[in-house]
N, C-alpha and C. Protein backbone atom coordinates (compact mmCIF):
# COMPACT_ATOMS: atom_id res chain seq x y z
N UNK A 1 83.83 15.86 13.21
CA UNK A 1 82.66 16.60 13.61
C UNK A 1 81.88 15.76 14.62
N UNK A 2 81.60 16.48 15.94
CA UNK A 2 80.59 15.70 16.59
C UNK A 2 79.19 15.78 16.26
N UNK A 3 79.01 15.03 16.69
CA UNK A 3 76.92 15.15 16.51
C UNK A 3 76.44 15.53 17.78
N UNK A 4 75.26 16.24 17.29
CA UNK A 4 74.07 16.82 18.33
C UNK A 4 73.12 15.44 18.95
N UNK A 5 73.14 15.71 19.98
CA UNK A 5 72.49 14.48 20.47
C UNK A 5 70.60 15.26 19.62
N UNK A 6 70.13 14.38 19.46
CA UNK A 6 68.41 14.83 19.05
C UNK A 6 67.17 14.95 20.21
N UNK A 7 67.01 16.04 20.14
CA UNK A 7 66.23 16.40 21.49
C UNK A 7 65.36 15.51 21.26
N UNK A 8 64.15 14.83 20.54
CA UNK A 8 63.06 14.28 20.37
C UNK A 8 63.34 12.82 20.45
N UNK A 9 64.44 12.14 20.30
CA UNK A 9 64.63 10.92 20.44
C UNK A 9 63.85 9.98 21.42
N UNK A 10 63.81 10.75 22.64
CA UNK A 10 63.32 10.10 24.09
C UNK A 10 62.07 9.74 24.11
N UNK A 11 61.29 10.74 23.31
CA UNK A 11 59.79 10.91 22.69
C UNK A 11 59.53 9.83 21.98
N UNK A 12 60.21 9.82 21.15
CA UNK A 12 60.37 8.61 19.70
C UNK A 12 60.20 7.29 20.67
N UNK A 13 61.55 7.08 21.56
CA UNK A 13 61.74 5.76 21.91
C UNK A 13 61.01 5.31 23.01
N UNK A 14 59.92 6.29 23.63
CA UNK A 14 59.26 5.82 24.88
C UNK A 14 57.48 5.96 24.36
N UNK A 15 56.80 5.76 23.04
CA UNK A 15 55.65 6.40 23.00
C UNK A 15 54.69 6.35 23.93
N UNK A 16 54.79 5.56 24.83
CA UNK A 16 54.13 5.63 26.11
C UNK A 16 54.17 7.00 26.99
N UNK A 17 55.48 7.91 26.87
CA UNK A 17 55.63 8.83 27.72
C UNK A 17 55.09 10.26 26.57
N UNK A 18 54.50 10.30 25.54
CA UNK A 18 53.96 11.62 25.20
C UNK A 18 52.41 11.18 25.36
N UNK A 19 52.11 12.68 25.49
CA UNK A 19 50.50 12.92 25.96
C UNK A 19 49.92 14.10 24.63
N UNK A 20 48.97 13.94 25.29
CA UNK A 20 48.44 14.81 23.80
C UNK A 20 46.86 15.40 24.86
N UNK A 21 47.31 17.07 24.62
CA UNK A 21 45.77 17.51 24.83
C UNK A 21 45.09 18.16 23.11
N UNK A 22 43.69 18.31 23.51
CA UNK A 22 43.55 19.51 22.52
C UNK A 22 42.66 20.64 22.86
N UNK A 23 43.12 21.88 22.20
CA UNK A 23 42.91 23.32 22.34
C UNK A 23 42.33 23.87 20.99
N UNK A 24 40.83 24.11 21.26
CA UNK A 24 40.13 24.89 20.01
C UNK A 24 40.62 23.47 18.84
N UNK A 25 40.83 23.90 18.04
CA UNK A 25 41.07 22.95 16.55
C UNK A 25 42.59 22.04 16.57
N UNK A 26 42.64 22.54 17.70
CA UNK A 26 44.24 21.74 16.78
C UNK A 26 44.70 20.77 18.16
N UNK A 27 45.58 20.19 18.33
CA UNK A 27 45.92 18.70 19.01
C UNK A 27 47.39 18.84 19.11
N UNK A 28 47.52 18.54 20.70
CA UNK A 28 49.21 19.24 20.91
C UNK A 28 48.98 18.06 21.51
N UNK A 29 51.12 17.92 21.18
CA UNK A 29 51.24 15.87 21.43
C UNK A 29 52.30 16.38 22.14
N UNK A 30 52.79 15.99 23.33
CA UNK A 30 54.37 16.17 24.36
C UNK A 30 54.56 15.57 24.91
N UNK A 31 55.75 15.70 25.12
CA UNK A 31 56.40 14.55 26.34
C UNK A 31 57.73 14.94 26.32
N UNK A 32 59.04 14.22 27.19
CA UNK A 32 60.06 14.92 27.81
C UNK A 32 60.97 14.10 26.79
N UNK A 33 61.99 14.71 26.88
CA UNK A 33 63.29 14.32 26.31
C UNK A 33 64.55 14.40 27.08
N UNK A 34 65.36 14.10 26.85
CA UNK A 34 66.84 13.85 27.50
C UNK A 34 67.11 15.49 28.07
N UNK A 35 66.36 16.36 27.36
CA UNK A 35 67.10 18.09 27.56
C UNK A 35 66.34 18.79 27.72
N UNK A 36 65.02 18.45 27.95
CA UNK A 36 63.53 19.27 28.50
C UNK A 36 62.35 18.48 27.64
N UNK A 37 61.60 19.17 27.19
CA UNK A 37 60.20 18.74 26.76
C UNK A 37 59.76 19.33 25.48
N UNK A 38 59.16 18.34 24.41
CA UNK A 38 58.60 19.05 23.15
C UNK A 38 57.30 18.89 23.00
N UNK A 39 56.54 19.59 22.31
CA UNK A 39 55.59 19.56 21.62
C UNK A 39 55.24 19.53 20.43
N UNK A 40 54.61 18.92 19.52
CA UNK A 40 54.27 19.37 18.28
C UNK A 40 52.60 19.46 18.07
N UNK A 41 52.47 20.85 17.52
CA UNK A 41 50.86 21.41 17.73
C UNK A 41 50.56 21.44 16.13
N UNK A 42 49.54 20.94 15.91
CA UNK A 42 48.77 20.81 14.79
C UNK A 42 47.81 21.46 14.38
N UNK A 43 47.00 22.08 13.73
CA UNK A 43 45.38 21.90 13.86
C UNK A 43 44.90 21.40 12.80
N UNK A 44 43.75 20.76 11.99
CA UNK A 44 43.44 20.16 11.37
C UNK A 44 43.80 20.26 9.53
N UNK A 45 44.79 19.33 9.58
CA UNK A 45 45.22 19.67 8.14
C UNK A 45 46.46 20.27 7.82
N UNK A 46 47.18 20.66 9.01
CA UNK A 46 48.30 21.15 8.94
C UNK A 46 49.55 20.56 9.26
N UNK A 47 50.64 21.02 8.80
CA UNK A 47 51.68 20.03 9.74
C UNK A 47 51.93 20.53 10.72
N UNK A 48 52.46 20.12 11.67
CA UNK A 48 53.05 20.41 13.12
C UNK A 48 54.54 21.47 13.30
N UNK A 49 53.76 22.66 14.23
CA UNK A 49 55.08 23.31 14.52
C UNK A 49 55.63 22.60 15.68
N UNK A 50 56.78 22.49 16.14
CA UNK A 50 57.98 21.92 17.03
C UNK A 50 58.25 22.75 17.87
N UNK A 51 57.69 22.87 18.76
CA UNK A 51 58.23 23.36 20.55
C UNK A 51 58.81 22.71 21.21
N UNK A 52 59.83 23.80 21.68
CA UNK A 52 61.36 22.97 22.84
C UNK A 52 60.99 23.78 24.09
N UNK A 53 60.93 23.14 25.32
CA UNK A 53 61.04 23.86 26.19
C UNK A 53 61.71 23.55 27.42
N UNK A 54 62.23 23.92 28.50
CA UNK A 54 62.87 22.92 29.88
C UNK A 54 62.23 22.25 30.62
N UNK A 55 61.27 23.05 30.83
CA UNK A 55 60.17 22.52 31.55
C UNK A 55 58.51 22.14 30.99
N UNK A 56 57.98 21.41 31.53
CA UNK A 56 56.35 21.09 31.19
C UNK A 56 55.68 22.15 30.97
N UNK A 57 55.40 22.76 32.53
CA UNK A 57 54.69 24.17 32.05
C UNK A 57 55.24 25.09 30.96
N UNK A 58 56.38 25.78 31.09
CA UNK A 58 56.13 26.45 30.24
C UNK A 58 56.30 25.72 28.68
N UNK A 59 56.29 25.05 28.29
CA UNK A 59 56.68 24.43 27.33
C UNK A 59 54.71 24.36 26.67
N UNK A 60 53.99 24.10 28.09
CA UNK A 60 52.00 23.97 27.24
C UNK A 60 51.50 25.37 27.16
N UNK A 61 52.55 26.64 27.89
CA UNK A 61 52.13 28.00 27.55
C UNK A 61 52.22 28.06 26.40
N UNK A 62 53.89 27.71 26.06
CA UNK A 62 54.01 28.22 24.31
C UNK A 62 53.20 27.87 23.51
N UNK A 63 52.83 26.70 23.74
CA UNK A 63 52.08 25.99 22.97
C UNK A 63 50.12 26.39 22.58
N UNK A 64 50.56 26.77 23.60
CA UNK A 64 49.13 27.40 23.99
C UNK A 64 48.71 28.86 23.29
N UNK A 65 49.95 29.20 23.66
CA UNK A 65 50.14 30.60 23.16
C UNK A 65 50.33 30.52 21.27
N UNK A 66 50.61 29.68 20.95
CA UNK A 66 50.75 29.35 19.38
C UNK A 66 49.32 29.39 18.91
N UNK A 67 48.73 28.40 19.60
CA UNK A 67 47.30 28.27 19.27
C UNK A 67 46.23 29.62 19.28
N UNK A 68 46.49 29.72 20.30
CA UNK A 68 45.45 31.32 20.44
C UNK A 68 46.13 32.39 19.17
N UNK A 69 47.20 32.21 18.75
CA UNK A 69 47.52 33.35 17.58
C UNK A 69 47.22 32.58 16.36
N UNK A 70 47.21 31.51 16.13
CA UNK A 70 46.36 31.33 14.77
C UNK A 70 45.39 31.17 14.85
N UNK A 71 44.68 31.31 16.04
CA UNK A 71 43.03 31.42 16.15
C UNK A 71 42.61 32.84 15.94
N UNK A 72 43.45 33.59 16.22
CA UNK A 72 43.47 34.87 15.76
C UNK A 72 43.70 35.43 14.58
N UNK A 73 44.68 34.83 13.74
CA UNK A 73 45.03 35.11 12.68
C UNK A 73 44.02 34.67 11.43
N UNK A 74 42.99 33.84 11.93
CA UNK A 74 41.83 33.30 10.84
C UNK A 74 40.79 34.10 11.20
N UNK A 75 40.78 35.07 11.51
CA UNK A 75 39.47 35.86 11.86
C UNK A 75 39.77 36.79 10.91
């Protein structure tokens, strides 16, 4: 059996290269990997969902777009 190379590794091994904004309550951390770019978005108290994307931009839409629906979903 071969192995999957791990998209997040690059993240792991460079912590210099993830950034972190934050949006309303919660705190999105990214940076690039060997096969595009992840995110993991939080908001306070929660654990982190895991976004894959190819690129930067769209990769802070999704992310973005995550956020605005559980900002929605607590109303």
């Amino acid at each position: 059996m071969t192995s999957q190379p791990d998209l997040t590794s690059a993240v792991f091994h460079d912590p210099g290269a993830m950034e972190e904004i934050r949006l309303l309550d919660h705190r999105i951390q990214f940076g690039p990997t060997r096969a595009g770019w992840v995110s993991f978005v939080a908001g306070q108290g929660q654990r982190p969902t895991i976004a894959l994307a190819c690129d930067r931009h769209t990769l802070l839409t999704q992310s973005q777009k995550l956020v605005e629906q559980r900002a929605i979903g607590r109303k």
